[in-house]
N, C-alpha and C. Protein backbone atom coordinates (compact mmCIF):
# COMPACT_ATOMS: atom_id res chain seq x y z
N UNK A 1 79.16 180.72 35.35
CA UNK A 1 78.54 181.28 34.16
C UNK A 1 79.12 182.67 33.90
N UNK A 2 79.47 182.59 32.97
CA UNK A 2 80.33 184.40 32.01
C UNK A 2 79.53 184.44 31.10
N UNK A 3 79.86 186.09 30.85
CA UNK A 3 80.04 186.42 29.24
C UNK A 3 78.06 187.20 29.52
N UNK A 4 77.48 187.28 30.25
CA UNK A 4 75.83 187.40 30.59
C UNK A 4 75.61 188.59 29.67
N UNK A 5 76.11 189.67 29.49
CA UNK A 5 75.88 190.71 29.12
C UNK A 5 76.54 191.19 28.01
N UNK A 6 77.27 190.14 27.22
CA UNK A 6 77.74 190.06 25.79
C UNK A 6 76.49 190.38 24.92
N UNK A 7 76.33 191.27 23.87
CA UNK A 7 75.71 191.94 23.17
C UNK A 7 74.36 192.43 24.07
N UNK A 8 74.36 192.52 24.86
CA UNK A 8 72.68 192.91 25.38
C UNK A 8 72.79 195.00 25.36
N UNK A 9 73.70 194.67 25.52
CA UNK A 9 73.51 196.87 24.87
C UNK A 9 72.26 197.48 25.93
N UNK A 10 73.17 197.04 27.42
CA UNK A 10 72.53 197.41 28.27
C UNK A 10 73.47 198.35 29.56
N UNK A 11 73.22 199.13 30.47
CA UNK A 11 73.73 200.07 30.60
C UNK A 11 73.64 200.30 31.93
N UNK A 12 74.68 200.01 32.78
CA UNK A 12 73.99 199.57 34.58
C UNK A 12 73.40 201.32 35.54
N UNK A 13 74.22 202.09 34.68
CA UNK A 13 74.03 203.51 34.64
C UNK A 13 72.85 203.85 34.10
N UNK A 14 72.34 203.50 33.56
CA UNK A 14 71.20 204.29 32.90
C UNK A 14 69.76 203.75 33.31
N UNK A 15 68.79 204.91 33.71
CA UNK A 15 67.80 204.47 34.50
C UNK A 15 66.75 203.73 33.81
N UNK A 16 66.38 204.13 32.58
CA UNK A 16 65.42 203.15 31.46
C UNK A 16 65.85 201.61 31.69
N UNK A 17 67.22 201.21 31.63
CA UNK A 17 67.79 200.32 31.18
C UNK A 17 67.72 198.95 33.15
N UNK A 18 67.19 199.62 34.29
CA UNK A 18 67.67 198.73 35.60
C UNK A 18 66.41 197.58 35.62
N UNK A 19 64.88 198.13 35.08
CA UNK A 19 64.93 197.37 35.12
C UNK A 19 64.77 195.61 34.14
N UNK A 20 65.63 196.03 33.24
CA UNK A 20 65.61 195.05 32.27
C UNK A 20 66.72 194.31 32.77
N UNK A 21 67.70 195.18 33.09
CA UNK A 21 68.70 193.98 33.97
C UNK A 21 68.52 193.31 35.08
N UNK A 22 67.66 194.40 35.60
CA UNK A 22 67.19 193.16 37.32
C UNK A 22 66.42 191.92 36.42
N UNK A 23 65.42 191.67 35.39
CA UNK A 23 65.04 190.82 34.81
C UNK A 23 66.06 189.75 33.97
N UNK A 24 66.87 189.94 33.45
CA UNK A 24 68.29 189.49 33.20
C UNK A 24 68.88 188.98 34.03
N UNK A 25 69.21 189.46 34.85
CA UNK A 25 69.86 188.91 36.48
C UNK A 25 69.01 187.36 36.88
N UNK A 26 67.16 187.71 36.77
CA UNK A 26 66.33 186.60 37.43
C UNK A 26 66.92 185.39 36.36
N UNK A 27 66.63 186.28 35.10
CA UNK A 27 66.85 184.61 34.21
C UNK A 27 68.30 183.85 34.39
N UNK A 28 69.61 184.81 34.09
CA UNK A 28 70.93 183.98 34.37
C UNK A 28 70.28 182.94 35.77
N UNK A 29 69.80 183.84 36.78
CA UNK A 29 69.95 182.73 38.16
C UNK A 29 69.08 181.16 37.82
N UNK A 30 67.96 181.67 36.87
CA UNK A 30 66.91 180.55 36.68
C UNK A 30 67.88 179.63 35.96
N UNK A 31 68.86 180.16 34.96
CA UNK A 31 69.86 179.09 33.98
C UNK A 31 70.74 178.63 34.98
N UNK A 32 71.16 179.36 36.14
CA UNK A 32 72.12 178.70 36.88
C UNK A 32 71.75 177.82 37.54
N UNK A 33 70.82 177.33 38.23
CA UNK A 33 69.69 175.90 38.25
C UNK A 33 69.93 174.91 37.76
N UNK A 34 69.31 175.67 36.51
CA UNK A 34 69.34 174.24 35.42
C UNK A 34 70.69 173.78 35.15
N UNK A 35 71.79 174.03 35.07
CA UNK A 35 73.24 173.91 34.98
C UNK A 35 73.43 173.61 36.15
N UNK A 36 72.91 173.52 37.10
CA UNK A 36 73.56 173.36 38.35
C UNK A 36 74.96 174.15 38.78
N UNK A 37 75.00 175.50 38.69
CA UNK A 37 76.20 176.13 39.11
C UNK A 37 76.03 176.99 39.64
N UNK A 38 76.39 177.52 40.45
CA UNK A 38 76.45 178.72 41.98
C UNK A 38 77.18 179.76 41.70
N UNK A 39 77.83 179.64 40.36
CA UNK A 39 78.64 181.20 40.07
C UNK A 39 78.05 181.99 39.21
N UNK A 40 78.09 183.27 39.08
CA UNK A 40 78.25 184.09 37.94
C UNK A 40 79.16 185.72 37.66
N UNK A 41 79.76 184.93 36.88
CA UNK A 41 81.32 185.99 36.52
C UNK A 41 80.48 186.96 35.93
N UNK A 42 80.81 188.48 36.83
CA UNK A 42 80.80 189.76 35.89
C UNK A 42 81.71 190.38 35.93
N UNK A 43 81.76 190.62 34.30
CA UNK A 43 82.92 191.70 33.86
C UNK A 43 81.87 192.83 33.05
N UNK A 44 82.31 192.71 31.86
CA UNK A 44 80.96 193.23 30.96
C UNK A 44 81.41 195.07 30.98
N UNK A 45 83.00 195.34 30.10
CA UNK A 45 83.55 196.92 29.93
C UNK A 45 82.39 197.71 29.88
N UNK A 46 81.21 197.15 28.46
CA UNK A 46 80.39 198.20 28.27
C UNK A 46 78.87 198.42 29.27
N UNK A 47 78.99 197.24 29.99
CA UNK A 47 77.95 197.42 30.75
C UNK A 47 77.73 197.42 31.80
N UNK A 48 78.95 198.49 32.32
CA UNK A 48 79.36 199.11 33.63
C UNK A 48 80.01 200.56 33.34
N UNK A 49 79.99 200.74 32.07
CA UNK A 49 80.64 202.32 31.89
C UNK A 49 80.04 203.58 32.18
N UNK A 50 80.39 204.17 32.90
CA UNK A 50 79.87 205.14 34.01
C UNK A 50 79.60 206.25 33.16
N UNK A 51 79.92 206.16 31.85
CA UNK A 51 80.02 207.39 30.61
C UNK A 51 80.80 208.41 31.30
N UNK A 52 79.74 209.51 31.39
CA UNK A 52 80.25 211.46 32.06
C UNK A 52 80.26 211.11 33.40
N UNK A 53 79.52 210.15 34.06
CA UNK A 53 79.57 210.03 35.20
C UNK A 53 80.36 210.58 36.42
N UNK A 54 80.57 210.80 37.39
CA UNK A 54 81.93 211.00 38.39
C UNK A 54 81.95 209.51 39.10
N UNK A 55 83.05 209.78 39.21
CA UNK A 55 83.23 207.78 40.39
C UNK A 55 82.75 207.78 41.45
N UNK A 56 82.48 208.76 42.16
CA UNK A 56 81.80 209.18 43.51
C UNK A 56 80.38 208.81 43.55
N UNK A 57 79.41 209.15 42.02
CA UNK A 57 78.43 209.08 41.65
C UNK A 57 78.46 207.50 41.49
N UNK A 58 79.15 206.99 40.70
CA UNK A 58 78.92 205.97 39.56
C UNK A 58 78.90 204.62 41.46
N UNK A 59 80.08 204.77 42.10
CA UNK A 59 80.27 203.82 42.93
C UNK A 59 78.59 204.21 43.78
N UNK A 60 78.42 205.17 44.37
CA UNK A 60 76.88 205.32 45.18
C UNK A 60 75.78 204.44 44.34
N UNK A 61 75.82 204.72 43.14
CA UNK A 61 75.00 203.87 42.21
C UNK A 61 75.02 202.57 42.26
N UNK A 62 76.44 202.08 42.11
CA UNK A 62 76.66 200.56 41.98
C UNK A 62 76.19 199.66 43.26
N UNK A 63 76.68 200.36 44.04
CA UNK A 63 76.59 199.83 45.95
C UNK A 63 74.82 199.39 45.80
N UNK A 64 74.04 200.69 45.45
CA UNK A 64 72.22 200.98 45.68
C UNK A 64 71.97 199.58 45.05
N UNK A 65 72.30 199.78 44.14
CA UNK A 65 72.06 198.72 42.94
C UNK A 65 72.20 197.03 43.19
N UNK A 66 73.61 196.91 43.69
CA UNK A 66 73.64 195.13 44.16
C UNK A 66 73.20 195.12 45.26
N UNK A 67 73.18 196.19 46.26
CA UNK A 67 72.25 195.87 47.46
C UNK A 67 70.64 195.24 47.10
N UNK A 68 70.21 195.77 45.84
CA UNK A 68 68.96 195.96 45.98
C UNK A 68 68.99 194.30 45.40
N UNK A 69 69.91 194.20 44.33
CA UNK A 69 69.97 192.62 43.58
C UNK A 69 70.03 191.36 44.17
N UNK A 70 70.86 192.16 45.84
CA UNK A 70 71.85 190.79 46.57
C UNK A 70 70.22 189.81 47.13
N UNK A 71 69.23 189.96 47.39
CA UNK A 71 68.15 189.34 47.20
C UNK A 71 67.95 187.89 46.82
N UNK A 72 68.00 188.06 45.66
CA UNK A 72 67.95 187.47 44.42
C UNK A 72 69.28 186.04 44.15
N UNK A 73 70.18 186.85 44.77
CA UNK A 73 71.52 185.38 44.88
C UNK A 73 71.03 185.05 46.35
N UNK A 74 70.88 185.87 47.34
CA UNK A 74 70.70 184.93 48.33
C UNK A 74 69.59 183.90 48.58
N UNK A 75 68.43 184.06 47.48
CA UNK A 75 67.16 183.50 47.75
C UNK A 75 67.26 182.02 47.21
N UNK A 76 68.73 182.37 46.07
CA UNK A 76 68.92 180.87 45.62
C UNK A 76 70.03 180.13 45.49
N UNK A 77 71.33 181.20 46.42
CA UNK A 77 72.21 180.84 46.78
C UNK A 77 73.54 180.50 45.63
N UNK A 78 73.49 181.90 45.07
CA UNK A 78 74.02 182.39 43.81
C UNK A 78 74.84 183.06 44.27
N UNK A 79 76.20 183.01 43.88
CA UNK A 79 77.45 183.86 44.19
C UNK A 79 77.33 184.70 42.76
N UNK A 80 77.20 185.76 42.81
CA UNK A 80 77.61 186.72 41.65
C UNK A 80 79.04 187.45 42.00
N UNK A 81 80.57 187.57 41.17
CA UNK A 81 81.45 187.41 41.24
C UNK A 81 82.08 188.24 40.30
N UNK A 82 82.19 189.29 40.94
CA UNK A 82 82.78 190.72 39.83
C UNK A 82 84.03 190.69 39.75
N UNK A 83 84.52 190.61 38.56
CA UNK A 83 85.80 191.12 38.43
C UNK A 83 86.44 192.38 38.06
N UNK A 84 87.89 192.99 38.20
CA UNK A 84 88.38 193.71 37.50
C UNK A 84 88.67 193.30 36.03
N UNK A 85 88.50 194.78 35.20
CA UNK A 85 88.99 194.71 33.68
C UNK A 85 90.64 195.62 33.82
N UNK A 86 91.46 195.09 33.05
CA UNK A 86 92.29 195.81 32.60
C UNK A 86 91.96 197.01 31.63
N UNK A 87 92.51 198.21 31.79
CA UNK A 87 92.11 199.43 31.06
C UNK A 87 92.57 199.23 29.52
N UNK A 88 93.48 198.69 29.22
CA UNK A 88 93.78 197.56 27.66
C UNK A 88 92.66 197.09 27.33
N UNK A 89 91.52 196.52 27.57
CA UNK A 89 90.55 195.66 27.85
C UNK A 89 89.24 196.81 27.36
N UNK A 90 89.69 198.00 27.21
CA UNK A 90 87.97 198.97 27.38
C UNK A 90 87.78 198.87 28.57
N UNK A 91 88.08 198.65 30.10
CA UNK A 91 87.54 198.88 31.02
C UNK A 91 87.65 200.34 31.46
N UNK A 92 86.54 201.09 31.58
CA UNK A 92 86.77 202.76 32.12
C UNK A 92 86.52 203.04 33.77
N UNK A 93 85.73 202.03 34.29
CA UNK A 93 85.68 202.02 35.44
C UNK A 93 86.35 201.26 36.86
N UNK A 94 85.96 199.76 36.64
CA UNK A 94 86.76 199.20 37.41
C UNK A 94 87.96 198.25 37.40
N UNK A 95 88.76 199.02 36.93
CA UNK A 95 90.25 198.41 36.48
C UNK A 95 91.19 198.36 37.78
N UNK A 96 90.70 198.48 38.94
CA UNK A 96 91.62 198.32 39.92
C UNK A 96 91.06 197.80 41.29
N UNK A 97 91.55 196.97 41.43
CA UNK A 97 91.11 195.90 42.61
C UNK A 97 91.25 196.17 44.25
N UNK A 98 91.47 197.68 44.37
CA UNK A 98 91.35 198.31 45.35
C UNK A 98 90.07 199.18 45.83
N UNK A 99 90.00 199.70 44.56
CA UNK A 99 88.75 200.37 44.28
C UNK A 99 87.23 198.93 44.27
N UNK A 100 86.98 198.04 43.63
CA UNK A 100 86.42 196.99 43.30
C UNK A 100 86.38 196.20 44.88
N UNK A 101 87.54 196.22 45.65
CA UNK A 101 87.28 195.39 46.88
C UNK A 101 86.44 196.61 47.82
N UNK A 102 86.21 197.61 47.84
CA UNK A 102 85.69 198.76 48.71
C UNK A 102 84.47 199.03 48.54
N UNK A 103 83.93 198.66 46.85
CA UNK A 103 82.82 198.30 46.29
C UNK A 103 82.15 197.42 47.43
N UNK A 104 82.94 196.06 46.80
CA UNK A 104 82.26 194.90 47.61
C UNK A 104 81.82 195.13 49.26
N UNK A 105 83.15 195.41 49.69
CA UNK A 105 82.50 195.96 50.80
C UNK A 105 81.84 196.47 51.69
N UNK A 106 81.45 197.57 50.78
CA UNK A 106 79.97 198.53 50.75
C UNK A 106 78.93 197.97 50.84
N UNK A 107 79.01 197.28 49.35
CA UNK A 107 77.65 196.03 49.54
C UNK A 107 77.38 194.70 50.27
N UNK A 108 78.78 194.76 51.41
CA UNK A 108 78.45 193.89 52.38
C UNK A 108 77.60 192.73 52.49
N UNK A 109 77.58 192.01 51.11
CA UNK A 109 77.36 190.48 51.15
C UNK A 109 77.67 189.60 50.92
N UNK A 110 77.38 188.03 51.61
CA UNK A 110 77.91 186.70 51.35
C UNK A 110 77.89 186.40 50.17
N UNK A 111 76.90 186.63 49.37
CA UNK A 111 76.65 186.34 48.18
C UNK A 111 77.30 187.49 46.98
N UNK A 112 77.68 188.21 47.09
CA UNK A 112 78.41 189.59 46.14
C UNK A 112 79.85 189.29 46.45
N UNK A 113 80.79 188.65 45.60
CA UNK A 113 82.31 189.14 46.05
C UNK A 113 82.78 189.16 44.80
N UNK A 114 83.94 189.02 44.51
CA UNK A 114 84.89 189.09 44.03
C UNK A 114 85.47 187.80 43.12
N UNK A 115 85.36 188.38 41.68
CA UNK A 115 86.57 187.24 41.27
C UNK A 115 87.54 188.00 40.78
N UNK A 116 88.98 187.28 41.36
CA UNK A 116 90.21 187.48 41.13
C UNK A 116 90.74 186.95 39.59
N UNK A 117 91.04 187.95 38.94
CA UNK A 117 91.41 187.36 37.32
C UNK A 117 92.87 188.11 36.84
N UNK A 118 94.29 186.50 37.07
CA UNK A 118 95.20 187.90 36.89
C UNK A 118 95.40 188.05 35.60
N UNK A 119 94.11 188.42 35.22
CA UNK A 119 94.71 189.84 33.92
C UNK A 119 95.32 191.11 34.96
N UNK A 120 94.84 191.10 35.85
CA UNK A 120 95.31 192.22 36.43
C UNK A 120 97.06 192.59 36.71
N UNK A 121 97.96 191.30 36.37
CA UNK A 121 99.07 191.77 36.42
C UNK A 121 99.40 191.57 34.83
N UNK A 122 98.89 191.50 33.88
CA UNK A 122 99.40 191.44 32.50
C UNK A 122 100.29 192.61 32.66
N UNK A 123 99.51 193.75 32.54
CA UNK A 123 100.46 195.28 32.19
C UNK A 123 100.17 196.16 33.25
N UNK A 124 101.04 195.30 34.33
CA UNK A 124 101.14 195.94 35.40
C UNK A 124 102.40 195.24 36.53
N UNK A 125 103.27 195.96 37.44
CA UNK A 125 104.37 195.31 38.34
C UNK A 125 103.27 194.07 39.40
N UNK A 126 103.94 192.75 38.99
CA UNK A 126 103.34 191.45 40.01
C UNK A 126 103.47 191.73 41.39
N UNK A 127 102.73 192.10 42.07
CA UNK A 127 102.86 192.12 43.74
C UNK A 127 101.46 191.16 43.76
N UNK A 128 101.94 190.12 44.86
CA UNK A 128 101.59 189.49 45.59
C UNK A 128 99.83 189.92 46.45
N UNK A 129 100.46 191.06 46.96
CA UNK A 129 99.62 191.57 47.82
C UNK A 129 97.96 192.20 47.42
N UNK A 130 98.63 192.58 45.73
CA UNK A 130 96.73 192.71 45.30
C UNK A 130 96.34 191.44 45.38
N UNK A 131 97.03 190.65 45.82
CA UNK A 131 95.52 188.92 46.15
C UNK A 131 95.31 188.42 47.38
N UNK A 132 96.67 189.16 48.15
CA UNK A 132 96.58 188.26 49.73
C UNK A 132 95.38 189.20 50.09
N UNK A 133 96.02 190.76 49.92
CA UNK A 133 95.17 191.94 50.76
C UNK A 133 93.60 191.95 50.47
N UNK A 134 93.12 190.99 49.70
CA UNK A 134 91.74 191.02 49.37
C UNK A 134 91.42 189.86 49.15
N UNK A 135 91.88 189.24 49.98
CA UNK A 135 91.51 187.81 49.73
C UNK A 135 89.86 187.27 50.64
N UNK A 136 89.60 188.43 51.74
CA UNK A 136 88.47 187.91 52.55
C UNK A 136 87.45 188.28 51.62
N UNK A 137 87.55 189.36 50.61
CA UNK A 137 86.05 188.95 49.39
C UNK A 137 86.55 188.54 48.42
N UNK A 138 87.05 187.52 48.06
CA UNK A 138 87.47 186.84 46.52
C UNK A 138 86.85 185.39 46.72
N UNK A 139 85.88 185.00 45.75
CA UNK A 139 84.84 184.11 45.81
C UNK A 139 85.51 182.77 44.73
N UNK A 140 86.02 183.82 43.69
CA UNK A 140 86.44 182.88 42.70
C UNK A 140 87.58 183.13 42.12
N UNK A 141 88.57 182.53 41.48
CA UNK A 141 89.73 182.31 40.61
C UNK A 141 89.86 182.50 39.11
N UNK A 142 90.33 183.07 38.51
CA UNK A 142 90.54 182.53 36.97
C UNK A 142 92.17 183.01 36.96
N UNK A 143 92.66 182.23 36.09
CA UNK A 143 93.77 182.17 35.68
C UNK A 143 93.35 182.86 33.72
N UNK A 144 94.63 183.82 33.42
CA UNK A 144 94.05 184.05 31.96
C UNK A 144 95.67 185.05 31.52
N UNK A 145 95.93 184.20 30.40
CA UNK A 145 97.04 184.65 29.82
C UNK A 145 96.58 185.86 28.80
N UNK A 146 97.41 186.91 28.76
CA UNK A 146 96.90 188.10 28.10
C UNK A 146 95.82 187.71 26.95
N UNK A 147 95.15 188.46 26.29
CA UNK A 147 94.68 188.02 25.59
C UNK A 147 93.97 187.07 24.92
N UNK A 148 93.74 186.44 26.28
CA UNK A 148 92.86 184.84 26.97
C UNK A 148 93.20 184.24 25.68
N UNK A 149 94.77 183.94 25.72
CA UNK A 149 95.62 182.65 24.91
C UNK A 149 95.54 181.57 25.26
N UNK A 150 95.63 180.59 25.01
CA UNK A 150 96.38 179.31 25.52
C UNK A 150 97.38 179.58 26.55
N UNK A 151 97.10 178.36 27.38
CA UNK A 151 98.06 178.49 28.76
C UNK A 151 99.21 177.50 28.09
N UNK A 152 99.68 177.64 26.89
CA UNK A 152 100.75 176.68 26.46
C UNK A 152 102.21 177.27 26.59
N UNK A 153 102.37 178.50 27.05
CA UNK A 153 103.39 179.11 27.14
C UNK A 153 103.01 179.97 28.35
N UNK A 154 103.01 179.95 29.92
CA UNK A 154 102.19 180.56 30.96
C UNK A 154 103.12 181.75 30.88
N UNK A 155 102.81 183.08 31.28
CA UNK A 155 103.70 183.92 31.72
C UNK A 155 104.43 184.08 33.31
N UNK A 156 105.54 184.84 33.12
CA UNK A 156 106.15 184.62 34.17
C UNK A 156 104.99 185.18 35.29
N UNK A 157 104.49 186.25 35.20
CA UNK A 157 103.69 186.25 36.40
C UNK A 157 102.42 185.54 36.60
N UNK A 158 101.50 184.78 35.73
CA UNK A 158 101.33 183.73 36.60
C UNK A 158 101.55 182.50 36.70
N UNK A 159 103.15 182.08 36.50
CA UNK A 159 103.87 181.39 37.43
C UNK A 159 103.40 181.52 38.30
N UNK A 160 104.12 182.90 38.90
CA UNK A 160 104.31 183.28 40.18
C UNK A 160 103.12 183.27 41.10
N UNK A 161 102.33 183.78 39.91
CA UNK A 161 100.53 183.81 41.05
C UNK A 161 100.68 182.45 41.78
N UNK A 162 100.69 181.47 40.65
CA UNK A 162 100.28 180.10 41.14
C UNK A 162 100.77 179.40 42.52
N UNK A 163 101.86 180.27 42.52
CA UNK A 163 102.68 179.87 43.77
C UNK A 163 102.48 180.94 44.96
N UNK A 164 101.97 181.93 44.85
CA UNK A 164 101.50 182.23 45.76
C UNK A 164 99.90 181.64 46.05
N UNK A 165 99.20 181.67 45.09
CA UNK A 165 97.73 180.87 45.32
C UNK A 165 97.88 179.71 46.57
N UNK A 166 99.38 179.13 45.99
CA UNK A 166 99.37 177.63 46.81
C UNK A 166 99.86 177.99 48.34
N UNK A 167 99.76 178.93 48.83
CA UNK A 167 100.72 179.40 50.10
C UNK A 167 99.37 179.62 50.74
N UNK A 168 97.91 180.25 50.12
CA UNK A 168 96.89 180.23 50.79
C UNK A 168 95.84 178.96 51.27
N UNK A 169 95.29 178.90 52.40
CA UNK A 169 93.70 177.62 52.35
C UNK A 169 92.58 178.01 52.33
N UNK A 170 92.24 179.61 51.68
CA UNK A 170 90.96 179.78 51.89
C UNK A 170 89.65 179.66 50.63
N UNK A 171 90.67 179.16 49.55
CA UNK A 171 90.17 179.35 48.15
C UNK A 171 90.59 177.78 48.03
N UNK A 172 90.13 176.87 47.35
CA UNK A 172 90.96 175.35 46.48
C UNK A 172 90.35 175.18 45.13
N UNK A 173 89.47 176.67 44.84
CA UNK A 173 89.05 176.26 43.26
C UNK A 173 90.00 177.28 42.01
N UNK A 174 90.23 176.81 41.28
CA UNK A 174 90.79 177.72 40.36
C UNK A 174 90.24 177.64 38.89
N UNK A 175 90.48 178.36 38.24
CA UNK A 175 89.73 178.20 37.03
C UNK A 175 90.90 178.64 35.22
N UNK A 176 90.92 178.15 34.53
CA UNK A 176 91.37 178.41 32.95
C UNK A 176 90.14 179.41 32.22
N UNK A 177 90.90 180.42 31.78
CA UNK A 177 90.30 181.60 30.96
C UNK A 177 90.58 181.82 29.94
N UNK A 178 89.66 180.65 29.25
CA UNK A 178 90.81 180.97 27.33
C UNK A 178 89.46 181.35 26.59
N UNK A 179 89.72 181.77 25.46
CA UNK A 179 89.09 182.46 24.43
C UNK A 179 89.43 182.09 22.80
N UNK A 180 88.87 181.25 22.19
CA UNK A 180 89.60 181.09 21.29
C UNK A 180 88.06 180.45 19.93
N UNK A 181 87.31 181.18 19.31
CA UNK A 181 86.65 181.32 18.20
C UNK A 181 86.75 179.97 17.40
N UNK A 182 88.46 179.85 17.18
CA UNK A 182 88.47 178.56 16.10
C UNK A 182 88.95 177.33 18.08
N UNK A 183 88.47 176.48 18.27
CA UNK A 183 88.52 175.84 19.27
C UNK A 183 89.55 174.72 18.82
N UNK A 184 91.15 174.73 19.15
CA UNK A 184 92.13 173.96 19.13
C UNK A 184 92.31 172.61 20.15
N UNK A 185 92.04 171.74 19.69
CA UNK A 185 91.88 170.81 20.76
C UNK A 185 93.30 170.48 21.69
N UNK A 186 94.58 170.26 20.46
CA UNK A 186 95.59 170.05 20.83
C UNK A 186 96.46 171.19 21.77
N UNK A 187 95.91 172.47 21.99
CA UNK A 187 96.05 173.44 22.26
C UNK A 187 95.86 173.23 23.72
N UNK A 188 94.54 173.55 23.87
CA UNK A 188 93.40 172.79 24.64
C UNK A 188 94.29 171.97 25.91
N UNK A 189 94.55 171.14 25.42
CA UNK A 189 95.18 169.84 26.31
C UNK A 189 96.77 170.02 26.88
N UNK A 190 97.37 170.97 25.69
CA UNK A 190 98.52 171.11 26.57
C UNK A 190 98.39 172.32 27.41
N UNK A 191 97.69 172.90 27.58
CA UNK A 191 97.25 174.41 28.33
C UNK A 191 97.00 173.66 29.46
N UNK A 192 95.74 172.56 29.51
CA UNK A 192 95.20 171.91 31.50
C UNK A 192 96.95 170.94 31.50
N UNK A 193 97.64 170.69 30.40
CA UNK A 193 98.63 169.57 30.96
C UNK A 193 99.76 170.80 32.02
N UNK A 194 99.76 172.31 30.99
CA UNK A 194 100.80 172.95 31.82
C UNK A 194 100.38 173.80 32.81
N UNK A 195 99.40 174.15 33.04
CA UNK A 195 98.47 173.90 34.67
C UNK A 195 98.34 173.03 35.21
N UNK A 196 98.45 171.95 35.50
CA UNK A 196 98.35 171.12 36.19
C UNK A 196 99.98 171.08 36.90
N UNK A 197 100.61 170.65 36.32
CA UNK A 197 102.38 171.11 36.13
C UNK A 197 102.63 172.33 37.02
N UNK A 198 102.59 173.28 36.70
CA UNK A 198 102.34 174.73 37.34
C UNK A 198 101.74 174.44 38.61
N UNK A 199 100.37 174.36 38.84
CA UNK A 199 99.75 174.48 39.84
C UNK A 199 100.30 172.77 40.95
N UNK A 200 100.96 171.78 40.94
CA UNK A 200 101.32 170.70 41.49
C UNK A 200 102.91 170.86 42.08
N UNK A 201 103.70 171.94 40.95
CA UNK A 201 105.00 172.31 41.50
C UNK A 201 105.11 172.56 42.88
């Protein structure tokens, strides 16, 4: 489950605003039930922006905060699954997956990790190693061509991801990250035909 905090004009920083999201948080988990699914992708630029904040501050905050949440996935066995934003993206805070794995760490739970989304090498040099080196908290996968296009034309780097993905056994789920308003079917189909292709090479 994505996208949770699309228009809610809510503010993980701001103290009026925690606990309407800890209530937010209960309901996604109650929908994740009924859907039967164990994930939930956070990204959400504006509703992690630290504003004036310092990062010193903003990370002490974040840590207090999913500690206090991690509860709540473990009671029903909910992976909540943060990702990095690219700074292209409006992300002001956690645009780097070094910083984001140290997070996780902090908050030291089974249920809190990581999803790996390479937007992170769109506009940036492909190394390998931002996925091996953090691979013991990465929960989940997405694959996403800039601008969550169609995978009908993949870019060269994730090619390359894909082939390193396949060199690991600790992950076997992966996921397609498209975005697309007017919904192209024919689009659609050759995007899982050239993943499949990609990811079988």
């Amino acid at each position: 489950m994505q996208g949770i905090f699309f228009k809610k004009n809510l503010n993980l920083f701001k103290t009026k605003d925690k606990k309407k999201i800890i209530n937010h948080f209960k309901l996604v988990i109650k929908l994740c039930k009924i859907f039967k699914t164990n994930k939930i992708i956070l990204g959400s630029a504006n509703f992690r922006d630290p504003k004036n904040m310092n990062f010193n501050d903003a990370d002490h905050n974040f840590v207090i905060f999913f500690k206090h949440l991690n509860k709540f996935f473990i009671k029903d066995n909910i992976y909540l699954c943060i990702e990095t934003i690219p700074k292209r993206y409006g992300e002001k805070y956690i645009y780097n997956i070094s910083h984001l794995n140290t997070l996780i760490s902090k908050i030291n739970s089974t249920n809190i990790k990581i999803n790996f989304d390479t937007s992170i090498y769109h506009y940036k040099k492909f190394e390998k190693n931002r996925f091996i080196n953090n691979l013991n908290n990465i929960k989940n996968i997405q694959i996403s061509q800039p601008n969550f296009k169609y995978f009908e034309s993949p870019t060269k780097k994730n090619v390359k991801f894909l082939k390193v993905f396949k060199t690991q056994q600790k992950i076997n789920k992966i996921s397609l990250e498209i975005i697309d308003n007017q919904f192209n079917k024919l689009k659609f189909l050759k995007s899982l035909r050239n993943f499949k292709t990609n990811i079988s090479n």
